[in-house]
C-alpha atoms as a PDB file:
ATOM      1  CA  UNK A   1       0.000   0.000   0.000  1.00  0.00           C
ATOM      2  CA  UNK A   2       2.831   2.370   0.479  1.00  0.00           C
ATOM      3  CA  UNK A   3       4.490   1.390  -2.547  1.00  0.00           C
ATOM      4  CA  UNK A   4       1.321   3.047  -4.026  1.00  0.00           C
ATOM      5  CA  UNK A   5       1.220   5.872  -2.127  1.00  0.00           C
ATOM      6  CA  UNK A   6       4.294   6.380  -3.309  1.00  0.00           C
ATOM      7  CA  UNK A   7       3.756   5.804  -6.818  1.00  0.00           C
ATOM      8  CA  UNK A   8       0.670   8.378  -6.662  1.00  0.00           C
ATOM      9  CA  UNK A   9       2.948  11.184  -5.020  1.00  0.00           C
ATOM     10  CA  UNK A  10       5.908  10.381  -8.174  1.00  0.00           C
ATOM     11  CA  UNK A  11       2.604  10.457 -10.658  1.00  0.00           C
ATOM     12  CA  UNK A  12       1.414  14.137  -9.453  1.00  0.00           C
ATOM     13  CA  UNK A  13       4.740  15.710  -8.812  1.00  0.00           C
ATOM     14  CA  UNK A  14       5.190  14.599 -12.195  1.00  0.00           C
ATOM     15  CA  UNK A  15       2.543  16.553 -13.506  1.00  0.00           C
ATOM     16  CA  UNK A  16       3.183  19.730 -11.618  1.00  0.00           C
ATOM     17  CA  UNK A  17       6.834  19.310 -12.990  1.00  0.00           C
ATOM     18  CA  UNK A  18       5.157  19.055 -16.676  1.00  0.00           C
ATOM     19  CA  UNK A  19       2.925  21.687 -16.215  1.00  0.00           C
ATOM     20  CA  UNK A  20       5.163  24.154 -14.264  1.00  0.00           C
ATOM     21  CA  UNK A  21       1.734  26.053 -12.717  1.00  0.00           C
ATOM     22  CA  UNK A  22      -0.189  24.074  -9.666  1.00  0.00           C
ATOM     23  CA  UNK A  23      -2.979  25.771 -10.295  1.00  0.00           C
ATOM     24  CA  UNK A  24      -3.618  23.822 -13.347  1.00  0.00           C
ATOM     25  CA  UNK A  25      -3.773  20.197 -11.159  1.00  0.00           C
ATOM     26  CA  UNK A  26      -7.501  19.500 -10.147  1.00  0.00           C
ATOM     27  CA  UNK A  27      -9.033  17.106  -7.611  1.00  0.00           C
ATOM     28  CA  UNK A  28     -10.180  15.118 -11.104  1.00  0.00           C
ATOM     29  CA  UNK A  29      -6.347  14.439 -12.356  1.00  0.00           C
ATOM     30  CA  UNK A  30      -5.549  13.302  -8.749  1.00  0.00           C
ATOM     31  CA  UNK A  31      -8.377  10.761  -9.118  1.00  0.00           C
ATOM     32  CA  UNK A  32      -7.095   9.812 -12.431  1.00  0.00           C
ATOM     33  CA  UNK A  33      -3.570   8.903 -11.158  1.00  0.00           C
ATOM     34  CA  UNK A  34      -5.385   7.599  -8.307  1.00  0.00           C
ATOM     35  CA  UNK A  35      -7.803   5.290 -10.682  1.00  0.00           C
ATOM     36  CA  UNK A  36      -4.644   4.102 -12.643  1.00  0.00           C
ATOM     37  CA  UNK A  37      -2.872   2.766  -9.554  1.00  0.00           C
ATOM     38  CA  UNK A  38      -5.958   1.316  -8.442  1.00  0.00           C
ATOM     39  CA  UNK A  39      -6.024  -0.458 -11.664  1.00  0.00           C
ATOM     40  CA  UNK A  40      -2.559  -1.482 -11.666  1.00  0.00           C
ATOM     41  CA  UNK A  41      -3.125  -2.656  -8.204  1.00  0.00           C
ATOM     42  CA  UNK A  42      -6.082  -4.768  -9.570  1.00  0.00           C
ATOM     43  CA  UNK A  43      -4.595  -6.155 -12.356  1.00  0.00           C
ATOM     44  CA  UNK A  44      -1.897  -7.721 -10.551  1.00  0.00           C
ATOM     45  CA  UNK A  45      -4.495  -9.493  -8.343  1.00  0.00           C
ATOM     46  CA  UNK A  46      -6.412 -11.177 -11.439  1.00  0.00           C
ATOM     47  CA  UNK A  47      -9.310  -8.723 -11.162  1.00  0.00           C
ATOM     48  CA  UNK A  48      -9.424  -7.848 -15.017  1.00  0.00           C
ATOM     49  CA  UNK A  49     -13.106  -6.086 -15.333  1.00  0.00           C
ATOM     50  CA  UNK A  50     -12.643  -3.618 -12.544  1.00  0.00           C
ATOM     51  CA  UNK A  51      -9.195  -2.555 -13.427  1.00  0.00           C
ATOM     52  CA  UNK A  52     -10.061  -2.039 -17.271  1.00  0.00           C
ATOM     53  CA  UNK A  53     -12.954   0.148 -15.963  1.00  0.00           C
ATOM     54  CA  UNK A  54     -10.609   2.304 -13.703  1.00  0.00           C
ATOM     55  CA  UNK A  55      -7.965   2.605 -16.528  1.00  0.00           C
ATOM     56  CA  UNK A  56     -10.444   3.324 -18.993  1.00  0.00           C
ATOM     57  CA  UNK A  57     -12.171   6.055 -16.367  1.00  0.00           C
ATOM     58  CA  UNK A  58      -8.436   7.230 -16.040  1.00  0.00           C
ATOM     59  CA  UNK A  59      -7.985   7.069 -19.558  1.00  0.00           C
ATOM     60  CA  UNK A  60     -11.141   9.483 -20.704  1.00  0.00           C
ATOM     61  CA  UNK A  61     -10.119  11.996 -17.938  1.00  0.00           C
ATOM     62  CA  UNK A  62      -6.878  12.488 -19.577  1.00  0.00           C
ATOM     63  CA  UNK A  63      -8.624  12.896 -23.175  1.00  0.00           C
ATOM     64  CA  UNK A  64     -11.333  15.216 -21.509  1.00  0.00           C
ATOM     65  CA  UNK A  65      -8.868  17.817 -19.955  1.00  0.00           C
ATOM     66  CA  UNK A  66      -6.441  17.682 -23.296  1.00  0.00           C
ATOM     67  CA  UNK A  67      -9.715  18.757 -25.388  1.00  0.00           C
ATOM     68  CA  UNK A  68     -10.528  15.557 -26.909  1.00  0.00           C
ATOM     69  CA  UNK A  69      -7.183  15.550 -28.783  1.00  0.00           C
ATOM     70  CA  UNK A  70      -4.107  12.622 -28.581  1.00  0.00           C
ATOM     71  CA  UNK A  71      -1.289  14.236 -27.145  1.00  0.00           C
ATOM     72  CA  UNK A  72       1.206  15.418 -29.526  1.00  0.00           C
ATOM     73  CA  UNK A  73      -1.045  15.465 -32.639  1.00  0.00           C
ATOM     74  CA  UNK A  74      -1.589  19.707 -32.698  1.00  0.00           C
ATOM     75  CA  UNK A  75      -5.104  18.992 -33.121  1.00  0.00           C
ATOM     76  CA  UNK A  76      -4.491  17.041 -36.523  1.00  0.00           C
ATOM     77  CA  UNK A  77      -3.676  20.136 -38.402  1.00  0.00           C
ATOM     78  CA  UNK A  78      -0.820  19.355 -41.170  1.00  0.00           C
ATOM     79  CA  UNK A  79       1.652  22.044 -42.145  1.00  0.00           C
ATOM     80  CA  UNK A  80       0.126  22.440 -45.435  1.00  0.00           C
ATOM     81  CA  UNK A  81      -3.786  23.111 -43.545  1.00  0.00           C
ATOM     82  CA  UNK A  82      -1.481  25.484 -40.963  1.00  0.00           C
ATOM     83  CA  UNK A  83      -0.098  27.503 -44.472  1.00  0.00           C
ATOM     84  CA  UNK A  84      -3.271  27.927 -45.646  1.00  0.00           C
ATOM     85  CA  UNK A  85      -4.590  29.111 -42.564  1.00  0.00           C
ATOM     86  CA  UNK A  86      -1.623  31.463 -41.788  1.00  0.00           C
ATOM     87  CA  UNK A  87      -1.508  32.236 -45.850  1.00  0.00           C
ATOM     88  CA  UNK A  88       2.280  32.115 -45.941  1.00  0.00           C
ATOM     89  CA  UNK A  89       4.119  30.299 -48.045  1.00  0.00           C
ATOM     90  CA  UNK A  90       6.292  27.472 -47.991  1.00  0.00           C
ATOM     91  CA  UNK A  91       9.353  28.586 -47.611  1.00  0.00           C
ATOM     92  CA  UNK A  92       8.236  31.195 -44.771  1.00  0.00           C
ATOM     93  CA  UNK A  93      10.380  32.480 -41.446  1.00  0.00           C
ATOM     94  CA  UNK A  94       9.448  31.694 -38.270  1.00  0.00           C
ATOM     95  CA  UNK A  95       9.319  36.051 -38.095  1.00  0.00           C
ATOM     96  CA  UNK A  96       6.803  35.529 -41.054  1.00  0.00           C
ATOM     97  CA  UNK A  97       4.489  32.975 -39.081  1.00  0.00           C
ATOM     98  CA  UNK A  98       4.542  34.527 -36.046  1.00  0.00           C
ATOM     99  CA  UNK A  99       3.407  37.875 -37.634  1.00  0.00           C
ATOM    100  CA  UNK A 100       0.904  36.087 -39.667  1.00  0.00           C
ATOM    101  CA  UNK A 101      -0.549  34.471 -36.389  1.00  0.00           C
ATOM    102  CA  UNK A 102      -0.736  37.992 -34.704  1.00  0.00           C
ATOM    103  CA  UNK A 103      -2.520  39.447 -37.843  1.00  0.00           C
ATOM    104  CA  UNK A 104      -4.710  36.877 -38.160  1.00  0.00           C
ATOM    105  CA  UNK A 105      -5.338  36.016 -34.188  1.00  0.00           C
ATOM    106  CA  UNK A 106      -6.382  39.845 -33.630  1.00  0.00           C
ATOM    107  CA  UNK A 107      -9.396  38.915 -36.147  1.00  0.00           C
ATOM    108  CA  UNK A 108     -10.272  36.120 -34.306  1.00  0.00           C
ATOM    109  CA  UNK A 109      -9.548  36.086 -31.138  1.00  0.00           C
ATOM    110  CA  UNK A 110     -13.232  35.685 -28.621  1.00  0.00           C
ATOM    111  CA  UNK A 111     -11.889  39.648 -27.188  1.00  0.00           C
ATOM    112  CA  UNK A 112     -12.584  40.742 -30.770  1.00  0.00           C
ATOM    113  CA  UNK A 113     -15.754  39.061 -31.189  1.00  0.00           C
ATOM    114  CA  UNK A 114     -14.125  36.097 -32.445  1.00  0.00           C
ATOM    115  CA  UNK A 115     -14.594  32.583 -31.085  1.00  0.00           C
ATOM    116  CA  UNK A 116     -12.463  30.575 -28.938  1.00  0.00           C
ATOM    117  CA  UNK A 117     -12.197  27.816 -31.554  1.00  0.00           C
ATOM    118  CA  UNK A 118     -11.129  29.884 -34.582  1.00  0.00           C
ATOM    119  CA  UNK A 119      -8.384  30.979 -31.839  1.00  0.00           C
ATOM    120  CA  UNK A 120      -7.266  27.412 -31.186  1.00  0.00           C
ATOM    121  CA  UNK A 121      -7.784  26.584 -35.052  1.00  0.00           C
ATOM    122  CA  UNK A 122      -5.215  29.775 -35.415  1.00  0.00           C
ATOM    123  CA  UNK A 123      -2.868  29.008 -32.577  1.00  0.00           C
ATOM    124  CA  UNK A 124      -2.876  25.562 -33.487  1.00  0.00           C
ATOM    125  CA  UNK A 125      -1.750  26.535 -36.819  1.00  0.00           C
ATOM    126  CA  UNK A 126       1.271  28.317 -35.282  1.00  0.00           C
ATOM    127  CA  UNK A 127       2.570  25.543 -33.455  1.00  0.00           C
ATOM    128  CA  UNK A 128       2.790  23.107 -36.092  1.00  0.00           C
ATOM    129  CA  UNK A 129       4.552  25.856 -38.357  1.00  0.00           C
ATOM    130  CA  UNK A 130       6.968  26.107 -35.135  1.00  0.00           C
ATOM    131  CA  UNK A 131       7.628  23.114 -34.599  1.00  0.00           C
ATOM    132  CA  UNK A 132       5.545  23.062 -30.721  1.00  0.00           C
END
């Protein structure tokens, strides 16, 4: 039980470490780290239904607070979509995208009467460009 414990503390100070702001950890990640031990703990007993459940309960937590996006994937925009969207070209600067973003995120942006999707459609956009 204290091996857990332990495991649990390692799992959130992970995640503070990765997010560098504390504010951002919520009682619902805790219980996600929590569920995942729990389900490793279960697994290793034989009990295969109830840990599946807890991973999986773990599992859509984790793809509820990144948006409904895979980590990593930029919200499936390709560098070609993110061009388009910018409208540079090819062959443009990082100066270029990043002044294309701020053009084009002053337009959109929810403070402008924009949405808060066209803003991550935009932003999104950037960071594939960038490399993020």
């Amino acid at each position: 039980m204290i091996a857990l414990v332990l495991v649990a503390a390692a799992a959130i100070g992970w995640w503070g470490w990765q997010s560098r702001d504390a504010r951002t950890l919520r009682f619902g990640d805790v219980a996600a780290v929590v569920a995942a031990l729990v389900a490793l703990k279960l697994f290793s007993r034989g009990e295969a239904l109830p840990a599946v459940l807890a991973l999986v309960g773990a599992g859509w937590w984790y793809w509820f607070r990144s948006g409904g996006r895979l980590p990593g994937r930029g919200a499936g925009m390709t560098r070609e979509e993110a061009r388009r969207l910018l409208d540079v070209g090819p062959a443009a600067s990082a100066e270029e995208v990043r002044a294309a973003h701020r053009r084009l995120v002053a337009r959109v942006h929810p403070d402008a009467g924009g949405s808060a999707d066209l803003a991550a459609r935009v932003n999104a956009a950037r960071d594939a460009l960038l490399g993020r």
